[in-house]
PDB file of N, CA and C in Angstrom:
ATOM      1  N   UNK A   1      -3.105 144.854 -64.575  1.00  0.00           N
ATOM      2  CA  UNK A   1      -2.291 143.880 -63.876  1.00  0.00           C
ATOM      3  C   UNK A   1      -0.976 143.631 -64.624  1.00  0.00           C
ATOM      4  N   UNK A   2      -0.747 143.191 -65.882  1.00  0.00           N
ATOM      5  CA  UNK A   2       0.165 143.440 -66.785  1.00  0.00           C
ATOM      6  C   UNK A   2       1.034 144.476 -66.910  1.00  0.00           C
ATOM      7  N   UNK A   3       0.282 145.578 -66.730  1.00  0.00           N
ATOM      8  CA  UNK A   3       1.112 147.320 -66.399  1.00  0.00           C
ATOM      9  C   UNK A   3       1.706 146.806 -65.405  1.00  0.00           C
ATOM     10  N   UNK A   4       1.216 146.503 -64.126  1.00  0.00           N
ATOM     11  CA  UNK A   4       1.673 146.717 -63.102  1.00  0.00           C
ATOM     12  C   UNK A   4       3.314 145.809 -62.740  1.00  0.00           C
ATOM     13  N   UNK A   5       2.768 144.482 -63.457  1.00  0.00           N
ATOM     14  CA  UNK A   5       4.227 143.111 -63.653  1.00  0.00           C
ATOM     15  C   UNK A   5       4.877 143.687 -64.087  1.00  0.00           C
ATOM     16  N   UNK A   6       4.857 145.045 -65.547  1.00  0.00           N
ATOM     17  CA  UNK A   6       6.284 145.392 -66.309  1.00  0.00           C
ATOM     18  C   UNK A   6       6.764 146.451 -65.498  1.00  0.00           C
ATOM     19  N   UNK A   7       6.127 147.103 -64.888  1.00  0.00           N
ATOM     20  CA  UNK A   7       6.524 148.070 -64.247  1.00  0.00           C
ATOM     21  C   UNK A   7       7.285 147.965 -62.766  1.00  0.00           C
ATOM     22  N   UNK A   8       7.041 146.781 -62.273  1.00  0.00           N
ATOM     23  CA  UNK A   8       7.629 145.778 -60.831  1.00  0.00           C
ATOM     24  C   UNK A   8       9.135 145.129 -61.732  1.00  0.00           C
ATOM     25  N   UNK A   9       8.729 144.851 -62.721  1.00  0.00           N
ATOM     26  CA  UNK A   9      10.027 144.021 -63.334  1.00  0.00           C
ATOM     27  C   UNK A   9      11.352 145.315 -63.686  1.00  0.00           C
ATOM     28  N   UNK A  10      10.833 146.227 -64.046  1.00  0.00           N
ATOM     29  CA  UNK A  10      11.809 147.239 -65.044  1.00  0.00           C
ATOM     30  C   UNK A  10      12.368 147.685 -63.384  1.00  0.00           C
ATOM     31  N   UNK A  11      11.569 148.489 -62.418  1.00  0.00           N
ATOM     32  CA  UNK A  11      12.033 148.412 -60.946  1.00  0.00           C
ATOM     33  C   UNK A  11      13.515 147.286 -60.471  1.00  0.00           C
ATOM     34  N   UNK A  12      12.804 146.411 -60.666  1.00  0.00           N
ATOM     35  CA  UNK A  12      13.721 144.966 -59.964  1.00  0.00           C
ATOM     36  C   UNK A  12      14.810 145.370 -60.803  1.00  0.00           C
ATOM     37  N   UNK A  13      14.947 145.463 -62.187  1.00  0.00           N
ATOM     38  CA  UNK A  13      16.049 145.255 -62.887  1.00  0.00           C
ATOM     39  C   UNK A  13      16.833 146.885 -63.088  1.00  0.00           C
ATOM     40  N   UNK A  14      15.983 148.082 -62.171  1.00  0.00           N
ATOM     41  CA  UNK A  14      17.136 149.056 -62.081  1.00  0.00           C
ATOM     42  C   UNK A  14      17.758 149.046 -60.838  1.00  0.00           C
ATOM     43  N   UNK A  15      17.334 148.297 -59.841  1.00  0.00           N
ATOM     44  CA  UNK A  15      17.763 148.431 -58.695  1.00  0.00           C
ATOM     45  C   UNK A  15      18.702 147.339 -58.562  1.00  0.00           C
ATOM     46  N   UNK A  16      18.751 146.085 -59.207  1.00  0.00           N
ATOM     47  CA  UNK A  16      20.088 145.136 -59.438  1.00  0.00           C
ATOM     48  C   UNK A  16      21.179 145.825 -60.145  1.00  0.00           C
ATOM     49  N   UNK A  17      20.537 146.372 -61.173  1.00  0.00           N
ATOM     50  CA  UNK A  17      22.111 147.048 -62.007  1.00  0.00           C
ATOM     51  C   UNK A  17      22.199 148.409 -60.867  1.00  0.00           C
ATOM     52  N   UNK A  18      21.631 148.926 -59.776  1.00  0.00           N
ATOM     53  CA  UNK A  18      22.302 149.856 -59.046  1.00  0.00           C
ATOM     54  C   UNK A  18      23.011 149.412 -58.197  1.00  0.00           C
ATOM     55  N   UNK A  19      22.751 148.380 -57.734  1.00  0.00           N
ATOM     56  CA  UNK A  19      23.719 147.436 -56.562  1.00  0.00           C
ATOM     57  C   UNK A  19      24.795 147.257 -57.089  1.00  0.00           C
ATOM     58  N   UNK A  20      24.294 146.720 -58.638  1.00  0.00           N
ATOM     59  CA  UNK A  20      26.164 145.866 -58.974  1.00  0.00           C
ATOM     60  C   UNK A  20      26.954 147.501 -59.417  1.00  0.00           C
ATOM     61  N   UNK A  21      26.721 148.390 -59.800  1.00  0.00           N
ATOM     62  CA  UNK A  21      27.342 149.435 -60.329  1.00  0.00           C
ATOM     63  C   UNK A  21      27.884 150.022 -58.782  1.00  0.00           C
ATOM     64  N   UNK A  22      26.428 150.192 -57.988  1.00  0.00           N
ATOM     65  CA  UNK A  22      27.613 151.151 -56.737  1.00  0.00           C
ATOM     66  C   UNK A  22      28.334 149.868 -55.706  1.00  0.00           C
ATOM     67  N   UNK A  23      27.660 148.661 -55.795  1.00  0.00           N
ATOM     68  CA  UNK A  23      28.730 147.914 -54.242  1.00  0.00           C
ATOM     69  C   UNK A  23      29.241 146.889 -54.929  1.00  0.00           C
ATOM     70  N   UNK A  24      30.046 146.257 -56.180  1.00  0.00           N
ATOM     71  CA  UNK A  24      30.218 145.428 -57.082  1.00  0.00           C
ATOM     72  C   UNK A  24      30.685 144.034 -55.805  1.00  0.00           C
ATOM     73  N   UNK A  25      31.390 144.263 -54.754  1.00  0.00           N
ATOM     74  CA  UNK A  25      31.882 143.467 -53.653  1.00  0.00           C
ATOM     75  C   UNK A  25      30.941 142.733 -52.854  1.00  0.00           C
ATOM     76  N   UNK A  26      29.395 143.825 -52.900  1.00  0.00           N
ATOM     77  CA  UNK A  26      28.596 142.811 -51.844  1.00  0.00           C
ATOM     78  C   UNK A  26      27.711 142.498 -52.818  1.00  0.00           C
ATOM     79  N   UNK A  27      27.469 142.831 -54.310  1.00  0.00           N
ATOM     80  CA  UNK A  27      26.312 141.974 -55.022  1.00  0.00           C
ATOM     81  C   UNK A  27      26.994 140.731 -55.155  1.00  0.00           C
ATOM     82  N   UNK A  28      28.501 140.666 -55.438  1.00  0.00           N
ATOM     83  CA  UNK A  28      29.663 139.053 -55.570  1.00  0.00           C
ATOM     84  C   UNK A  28      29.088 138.728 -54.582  1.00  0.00           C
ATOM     85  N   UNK A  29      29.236 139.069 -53.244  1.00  0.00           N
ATOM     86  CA  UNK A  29      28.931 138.124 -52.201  1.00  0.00           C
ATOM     87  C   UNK A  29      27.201 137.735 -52.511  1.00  0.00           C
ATOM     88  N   UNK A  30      26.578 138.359 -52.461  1.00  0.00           N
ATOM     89  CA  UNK A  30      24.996 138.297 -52.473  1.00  0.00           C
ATOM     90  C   UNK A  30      24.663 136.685 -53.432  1.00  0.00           C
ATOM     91  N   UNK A  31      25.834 136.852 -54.867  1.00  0.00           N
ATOM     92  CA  UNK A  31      25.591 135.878 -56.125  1.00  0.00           C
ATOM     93  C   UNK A  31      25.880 134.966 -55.366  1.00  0.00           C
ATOM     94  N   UNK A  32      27.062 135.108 -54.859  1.00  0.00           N
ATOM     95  CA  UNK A  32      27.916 133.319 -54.156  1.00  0.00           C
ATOM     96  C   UNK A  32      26.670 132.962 -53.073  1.00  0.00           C
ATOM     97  N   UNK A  33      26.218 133.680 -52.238  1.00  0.00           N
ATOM     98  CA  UNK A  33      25.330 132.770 -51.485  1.00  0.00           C
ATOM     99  C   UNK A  33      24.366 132.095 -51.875  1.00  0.00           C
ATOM    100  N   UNK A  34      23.829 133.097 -53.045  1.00  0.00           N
ATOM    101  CA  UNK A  34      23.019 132.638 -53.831  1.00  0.00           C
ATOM    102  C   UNK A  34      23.065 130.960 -54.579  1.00  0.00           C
ATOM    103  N   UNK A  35      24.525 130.923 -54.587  1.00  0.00           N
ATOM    104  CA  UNK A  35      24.963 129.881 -55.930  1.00  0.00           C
ATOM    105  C   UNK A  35      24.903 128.808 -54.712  1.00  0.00           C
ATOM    106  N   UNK A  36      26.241 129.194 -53.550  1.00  0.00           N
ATOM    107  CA  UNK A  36      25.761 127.985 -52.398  1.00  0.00           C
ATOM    108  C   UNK A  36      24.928 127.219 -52.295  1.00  0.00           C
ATOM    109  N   UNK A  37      23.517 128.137 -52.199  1.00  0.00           N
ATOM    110  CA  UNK A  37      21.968 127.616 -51.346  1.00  0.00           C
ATOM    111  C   UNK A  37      21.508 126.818 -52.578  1.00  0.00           C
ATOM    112  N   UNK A  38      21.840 127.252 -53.909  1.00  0.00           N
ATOM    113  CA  UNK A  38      21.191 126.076 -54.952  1.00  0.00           C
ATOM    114  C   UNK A  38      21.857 125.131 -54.652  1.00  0.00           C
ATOM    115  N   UNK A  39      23.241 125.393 -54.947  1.00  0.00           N
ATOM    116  CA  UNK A  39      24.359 123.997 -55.047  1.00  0.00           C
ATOM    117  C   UNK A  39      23.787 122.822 -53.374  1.00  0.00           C
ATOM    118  N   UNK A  40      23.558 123.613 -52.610  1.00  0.00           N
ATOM    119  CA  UNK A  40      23.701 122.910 -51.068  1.00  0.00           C
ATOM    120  C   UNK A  40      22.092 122.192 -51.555  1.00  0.00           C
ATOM    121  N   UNK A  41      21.529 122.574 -52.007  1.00  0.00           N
ATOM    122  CA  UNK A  41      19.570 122.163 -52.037  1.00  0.00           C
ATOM    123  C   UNK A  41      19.875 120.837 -52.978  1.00  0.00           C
ATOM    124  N   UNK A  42      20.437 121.201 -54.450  1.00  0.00           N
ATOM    125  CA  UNK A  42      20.789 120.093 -55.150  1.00  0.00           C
ATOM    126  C   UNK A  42      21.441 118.832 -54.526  1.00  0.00           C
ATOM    127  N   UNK A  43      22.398 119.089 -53.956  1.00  0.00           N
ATOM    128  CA  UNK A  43      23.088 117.856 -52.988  1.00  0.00           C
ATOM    129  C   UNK A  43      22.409 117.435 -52.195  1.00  0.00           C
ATOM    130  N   UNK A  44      21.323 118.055 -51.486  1.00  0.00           N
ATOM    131  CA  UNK A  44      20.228 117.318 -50.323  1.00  0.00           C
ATOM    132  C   UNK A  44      19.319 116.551 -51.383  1.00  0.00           C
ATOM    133  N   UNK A  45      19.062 117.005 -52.558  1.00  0.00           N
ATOM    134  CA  UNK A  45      17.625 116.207 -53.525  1.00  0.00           C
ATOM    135  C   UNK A  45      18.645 114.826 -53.399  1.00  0.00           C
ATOM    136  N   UNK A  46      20.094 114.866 -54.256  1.00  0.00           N
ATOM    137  CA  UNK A  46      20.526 114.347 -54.800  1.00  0.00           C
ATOM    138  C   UNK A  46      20.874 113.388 -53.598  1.00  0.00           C
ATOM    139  N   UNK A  47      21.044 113.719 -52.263  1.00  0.00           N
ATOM    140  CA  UNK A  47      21.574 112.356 -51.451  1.00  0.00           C
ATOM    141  C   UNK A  47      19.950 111.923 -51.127  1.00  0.00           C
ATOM    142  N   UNK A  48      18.488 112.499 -51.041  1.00  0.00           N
ATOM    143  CA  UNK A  48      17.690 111.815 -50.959  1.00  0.00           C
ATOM    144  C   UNK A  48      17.304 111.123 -51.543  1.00  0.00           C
ATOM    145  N   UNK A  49      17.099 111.039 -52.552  1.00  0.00           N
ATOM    146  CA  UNK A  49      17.218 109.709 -53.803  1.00  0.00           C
ATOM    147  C   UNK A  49      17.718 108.929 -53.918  1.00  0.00           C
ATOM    148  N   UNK A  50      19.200 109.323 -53.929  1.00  0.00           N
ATOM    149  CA  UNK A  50      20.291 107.962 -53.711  1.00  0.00           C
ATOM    150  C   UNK A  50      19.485 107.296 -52.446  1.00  0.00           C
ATOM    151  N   UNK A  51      19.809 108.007 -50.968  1.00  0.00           N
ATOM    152  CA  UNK A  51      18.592 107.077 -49.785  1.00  0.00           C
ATOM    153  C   UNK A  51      17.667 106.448 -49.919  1.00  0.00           C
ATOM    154  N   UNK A  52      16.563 107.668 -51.169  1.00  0.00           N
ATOM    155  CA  UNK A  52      15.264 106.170 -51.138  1.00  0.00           C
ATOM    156  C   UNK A  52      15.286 105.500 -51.965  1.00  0.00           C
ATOM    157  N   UNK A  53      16.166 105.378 -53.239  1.00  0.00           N
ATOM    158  CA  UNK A  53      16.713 103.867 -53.952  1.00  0.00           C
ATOM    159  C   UNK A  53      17.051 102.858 -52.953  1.00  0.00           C
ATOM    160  N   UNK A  54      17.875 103.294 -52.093  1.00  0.00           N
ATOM    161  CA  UNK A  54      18.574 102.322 -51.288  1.00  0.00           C
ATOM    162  C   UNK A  54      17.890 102.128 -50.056  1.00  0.00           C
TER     163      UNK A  54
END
């Protein structure tokens, strides 16, 4: 099972550095949406709290 996690991980991490090496334009885009959907999730925690304080 352990074999199998390093061997899924080393995968994941040649096929990211093949994206950013051959399409450097759509992994940027891929990061920014990425960064959006945290940033946009954080601002929903962050106005629900402020709401249920108040």
């Amino acid at each position: 099972m352990a074999q199998a996690r390093k061997v899924a991980t080393y995968l994941l991490v040649i096929f990211v550095l093949y994206t950013i090496i051959s399409q450097p334009a759509r992994a940027a885009d891929l990061v920014q949406v990425g960064f959006v959907g945290i940033s946009n999730a954080a601002k929903s925690i962050g106005q629900f709290m402020h709401d249920l304080v108040n």
